[in-house]
C-alpha atoms as a PDB file:
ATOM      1  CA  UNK A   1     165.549 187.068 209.053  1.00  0.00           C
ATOM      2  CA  UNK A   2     164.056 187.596 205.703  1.00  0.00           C
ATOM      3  CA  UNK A   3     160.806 186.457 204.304  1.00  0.00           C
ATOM      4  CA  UNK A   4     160.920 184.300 201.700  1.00  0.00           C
ATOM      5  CA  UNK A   5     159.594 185.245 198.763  1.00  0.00           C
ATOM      6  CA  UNK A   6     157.675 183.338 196.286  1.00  0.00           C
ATOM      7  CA  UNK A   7     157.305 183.926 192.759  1.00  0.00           C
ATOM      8  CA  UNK A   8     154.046 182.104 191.479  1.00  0.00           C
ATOM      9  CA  UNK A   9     153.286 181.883 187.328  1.00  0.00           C
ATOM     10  CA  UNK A  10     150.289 183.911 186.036  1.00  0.00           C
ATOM     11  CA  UNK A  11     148.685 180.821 184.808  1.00  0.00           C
ATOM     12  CA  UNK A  12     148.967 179.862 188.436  1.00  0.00           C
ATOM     13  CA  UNK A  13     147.440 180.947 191.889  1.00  0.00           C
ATOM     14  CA  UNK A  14     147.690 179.399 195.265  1.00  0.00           C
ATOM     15  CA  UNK A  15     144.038 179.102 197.327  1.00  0.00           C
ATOM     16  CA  UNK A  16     144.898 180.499 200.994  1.00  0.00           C
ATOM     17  CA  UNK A  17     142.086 177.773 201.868  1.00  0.00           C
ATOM     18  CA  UNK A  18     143.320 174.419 200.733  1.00  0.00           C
ATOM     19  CA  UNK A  19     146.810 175.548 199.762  1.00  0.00           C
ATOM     20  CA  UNK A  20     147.062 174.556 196.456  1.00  0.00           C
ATOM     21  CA  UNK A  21     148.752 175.925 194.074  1.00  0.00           C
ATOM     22  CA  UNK A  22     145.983 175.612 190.986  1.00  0.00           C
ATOM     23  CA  UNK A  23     145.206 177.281 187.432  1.00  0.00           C
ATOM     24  CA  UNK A  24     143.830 180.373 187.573  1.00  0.00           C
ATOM     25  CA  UNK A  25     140.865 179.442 185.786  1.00  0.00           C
ATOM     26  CA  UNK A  26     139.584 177.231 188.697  1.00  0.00           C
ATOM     27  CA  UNK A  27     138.840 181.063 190.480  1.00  0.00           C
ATOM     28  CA  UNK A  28     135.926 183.251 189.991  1.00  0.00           C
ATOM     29  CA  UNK A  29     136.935 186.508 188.643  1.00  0.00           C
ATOM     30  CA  UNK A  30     136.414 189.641 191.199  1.00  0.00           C
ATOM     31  CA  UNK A  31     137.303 193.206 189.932  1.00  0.00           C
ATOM     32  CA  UNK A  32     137.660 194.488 193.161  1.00  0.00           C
ATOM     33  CA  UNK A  33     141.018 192.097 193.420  1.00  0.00           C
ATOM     34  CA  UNK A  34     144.313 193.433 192.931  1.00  0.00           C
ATOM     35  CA  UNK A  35     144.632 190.149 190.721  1.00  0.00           C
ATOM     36  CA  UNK A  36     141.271 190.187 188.840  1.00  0.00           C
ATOM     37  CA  UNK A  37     140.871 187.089 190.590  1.00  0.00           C
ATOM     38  CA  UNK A  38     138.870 185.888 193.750  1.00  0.00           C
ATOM     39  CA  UNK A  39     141.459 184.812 197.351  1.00  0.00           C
ATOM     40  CA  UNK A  40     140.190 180.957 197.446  1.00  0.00           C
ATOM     41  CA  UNK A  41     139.634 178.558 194.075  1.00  0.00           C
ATOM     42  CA  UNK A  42     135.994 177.642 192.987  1.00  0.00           C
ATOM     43  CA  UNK A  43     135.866 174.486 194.784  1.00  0.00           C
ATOM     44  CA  UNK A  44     136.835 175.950 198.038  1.00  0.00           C
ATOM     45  CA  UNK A  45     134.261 178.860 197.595  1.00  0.00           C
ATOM     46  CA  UNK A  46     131.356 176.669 196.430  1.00  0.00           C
ATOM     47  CA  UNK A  47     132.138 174.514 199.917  1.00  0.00           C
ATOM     48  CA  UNK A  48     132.057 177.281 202.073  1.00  0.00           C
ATOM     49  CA  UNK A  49     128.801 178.990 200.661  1.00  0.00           C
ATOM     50  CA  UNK A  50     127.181 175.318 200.465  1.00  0.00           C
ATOM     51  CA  UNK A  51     127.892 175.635 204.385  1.00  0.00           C
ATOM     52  CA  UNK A  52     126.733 179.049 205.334  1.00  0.00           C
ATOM     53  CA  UNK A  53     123.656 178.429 203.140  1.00  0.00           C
ATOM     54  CA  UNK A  54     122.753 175.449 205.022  1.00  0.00           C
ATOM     55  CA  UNK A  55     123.401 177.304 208.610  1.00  0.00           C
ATOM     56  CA  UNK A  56     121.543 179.953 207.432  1.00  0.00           C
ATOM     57  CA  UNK A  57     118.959 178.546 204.948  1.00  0.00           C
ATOM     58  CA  UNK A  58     115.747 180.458 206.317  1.00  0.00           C
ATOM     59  CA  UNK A  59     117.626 183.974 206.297  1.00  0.00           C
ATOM     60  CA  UNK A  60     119.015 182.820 202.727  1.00  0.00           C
ATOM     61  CA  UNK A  61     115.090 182.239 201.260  1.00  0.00           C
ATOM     62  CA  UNK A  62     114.286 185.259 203.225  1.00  0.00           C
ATOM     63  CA  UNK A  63     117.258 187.219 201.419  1.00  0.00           C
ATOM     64  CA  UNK A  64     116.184 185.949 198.005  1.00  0.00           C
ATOM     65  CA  UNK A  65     112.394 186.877 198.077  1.00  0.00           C
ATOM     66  CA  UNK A  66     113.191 190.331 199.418  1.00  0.00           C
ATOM     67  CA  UNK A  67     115.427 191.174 196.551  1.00  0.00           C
ATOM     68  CA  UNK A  68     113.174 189.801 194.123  1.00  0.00           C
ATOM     69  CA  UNK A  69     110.212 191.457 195.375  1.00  0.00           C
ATOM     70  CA  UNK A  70     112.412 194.863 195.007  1.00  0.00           C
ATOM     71  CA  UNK A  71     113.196 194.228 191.636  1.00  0.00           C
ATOM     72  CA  UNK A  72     109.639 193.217 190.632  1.00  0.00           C
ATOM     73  CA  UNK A  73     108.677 196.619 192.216  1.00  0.00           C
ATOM     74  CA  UNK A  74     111.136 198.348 190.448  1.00  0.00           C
ATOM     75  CA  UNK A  75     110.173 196.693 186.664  1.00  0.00           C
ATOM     76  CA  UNK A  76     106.060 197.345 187.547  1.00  0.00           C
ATOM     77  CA  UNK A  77     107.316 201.002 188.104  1.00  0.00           C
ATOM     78  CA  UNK A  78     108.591 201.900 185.168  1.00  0.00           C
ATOM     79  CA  UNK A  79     106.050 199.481 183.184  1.00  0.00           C
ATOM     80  CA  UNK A  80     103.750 202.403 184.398  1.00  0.00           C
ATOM     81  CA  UNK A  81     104.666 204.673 182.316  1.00  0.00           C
ATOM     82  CA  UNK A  82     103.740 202.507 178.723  1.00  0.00           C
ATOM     83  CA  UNK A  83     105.448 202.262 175.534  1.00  0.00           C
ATOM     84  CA  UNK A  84     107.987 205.184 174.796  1.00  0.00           C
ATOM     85  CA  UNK A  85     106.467 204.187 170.942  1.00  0.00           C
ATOM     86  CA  UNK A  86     102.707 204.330 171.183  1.00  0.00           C
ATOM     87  CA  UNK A  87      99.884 205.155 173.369  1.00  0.00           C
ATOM     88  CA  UNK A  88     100.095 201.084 174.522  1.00  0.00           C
ATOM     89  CA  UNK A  89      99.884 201.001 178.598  1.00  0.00           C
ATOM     90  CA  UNK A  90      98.969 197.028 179.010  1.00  0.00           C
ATOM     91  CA  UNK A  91     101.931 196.391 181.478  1.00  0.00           C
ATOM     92  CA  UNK A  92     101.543 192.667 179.646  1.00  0.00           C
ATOM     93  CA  UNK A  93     102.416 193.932 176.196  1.00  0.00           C
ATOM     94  CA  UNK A  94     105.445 195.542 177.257  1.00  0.00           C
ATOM     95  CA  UNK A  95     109.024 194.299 176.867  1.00  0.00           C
ATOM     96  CA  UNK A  96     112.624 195.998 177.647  1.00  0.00           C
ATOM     97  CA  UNK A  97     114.618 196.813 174.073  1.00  0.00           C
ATOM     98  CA  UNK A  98     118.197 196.263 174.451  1.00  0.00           C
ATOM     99  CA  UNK A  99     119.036 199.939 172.542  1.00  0.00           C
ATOM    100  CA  UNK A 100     122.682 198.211 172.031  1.00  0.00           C
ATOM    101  CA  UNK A 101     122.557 194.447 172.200  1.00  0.00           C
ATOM    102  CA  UNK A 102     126.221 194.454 172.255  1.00  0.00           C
ATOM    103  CA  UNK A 103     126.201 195.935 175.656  1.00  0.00           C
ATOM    104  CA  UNK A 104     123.381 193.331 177.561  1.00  0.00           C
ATOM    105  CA  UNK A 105     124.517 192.035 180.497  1.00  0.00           C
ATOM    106  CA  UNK A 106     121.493 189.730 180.961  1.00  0.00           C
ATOM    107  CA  UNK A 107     117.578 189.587 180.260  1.00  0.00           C
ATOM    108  CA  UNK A 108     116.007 192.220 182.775  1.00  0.00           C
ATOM    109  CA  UNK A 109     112.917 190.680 183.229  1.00  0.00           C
ATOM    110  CA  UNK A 110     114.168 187.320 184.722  1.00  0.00           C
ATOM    111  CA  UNK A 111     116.078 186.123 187.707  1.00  0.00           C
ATOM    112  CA  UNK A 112     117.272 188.014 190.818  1.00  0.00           C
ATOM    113  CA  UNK A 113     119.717 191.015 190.890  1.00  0.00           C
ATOM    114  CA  UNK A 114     120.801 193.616 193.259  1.00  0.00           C
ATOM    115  CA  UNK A 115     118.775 196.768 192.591  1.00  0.00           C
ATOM    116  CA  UNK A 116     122.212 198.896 191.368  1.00  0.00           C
ATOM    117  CA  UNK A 117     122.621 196.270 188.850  1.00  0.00           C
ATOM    118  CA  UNK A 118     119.278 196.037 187.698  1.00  0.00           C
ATOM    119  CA  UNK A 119     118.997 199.738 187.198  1.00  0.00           C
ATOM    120  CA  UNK A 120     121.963 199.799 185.104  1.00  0.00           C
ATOM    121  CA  UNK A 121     120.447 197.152 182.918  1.00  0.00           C
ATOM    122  CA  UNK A 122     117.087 199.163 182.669  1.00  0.00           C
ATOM    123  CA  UNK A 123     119.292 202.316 181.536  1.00  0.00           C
ATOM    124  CA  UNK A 124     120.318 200.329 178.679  1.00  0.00           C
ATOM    125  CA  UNK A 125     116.879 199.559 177.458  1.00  0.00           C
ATOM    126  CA  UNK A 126     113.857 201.370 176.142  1.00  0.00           C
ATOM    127  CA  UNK A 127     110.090 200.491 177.121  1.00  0.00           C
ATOM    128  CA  UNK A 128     108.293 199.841 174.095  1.00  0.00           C
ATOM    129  CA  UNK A 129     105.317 197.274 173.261  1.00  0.00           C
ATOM    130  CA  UNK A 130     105.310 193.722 171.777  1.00  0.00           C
ATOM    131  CA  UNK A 131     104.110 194.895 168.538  1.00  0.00           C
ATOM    132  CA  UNK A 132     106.532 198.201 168.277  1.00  0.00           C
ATOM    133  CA  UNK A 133     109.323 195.665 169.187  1.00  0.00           C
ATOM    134  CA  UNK A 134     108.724 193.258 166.432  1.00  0.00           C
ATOM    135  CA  UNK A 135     108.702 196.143 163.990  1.00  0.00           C
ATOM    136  CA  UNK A 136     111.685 197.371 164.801  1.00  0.00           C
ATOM    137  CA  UNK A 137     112.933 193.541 164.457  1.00  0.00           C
END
């Protein structure tokens, strides 16, 4: 007895989930996928985490304040060490300078990331002050 095989479109993916066959732009995209693609569709994904965040909503808030704190740590760190233009240490005056704007993935001081990805984004930028940065604007 054979399997039977089934040859799906690449505009098309089946969710494992619901088992519908669906366009493969109602997936997230995941890297570490064979297909680029994640296993269940959006709407299937959003349900589930929906779920486990209300099961788990106090280790979820928990979760998000302790990576938040560690990347607030990690930004008041290097603000230590003052503008990489002038003698300027007020932690308040200082910004991050996309060197390449091409290559920003997102704003470092806002929002929460995972510390690899947030030092990644800080390689990409210089420390300067407010009033080097509008110069060089």
């Amino acid at each position: 007895m054979s399997k039977k095989i089934v040859k799906i479109s690449p505009e098309k993916k089946r969710c494992p989930r619901c088992k519908e066959e669906k366009s493969v732009t109602d997936f997230y995209r995941n890297i570490a996928q064979k297909c680029g693609l994640t296993g269940w569709c959006k709407k299937c994904h959003l349900g589930w985490f929906k779920g486990y965040y209300q099961k788990h909503k106090e280790r979820s808030r928990e979760y998000d304040l302790e990576v938040g704190e560690r990347g607030r740590n990690i930004i008041a760190q290097v603000k230590e060490l003052g503008c990489g233009c002038c003698p300027e240490v007020d932690e308040r005056t200082l910004v991050f300078h996309h060197v390449d704007s091409g290559d920003k993935k997102f704003c470092v001081g806002g929002g929460r990331r995972s510390v690899v990805t947030l030092v990644k984004e800080l390689e990409k930028c210089e420390l300067i002050c407010a009033n080097c940065h509008a110069k060089r604007r």
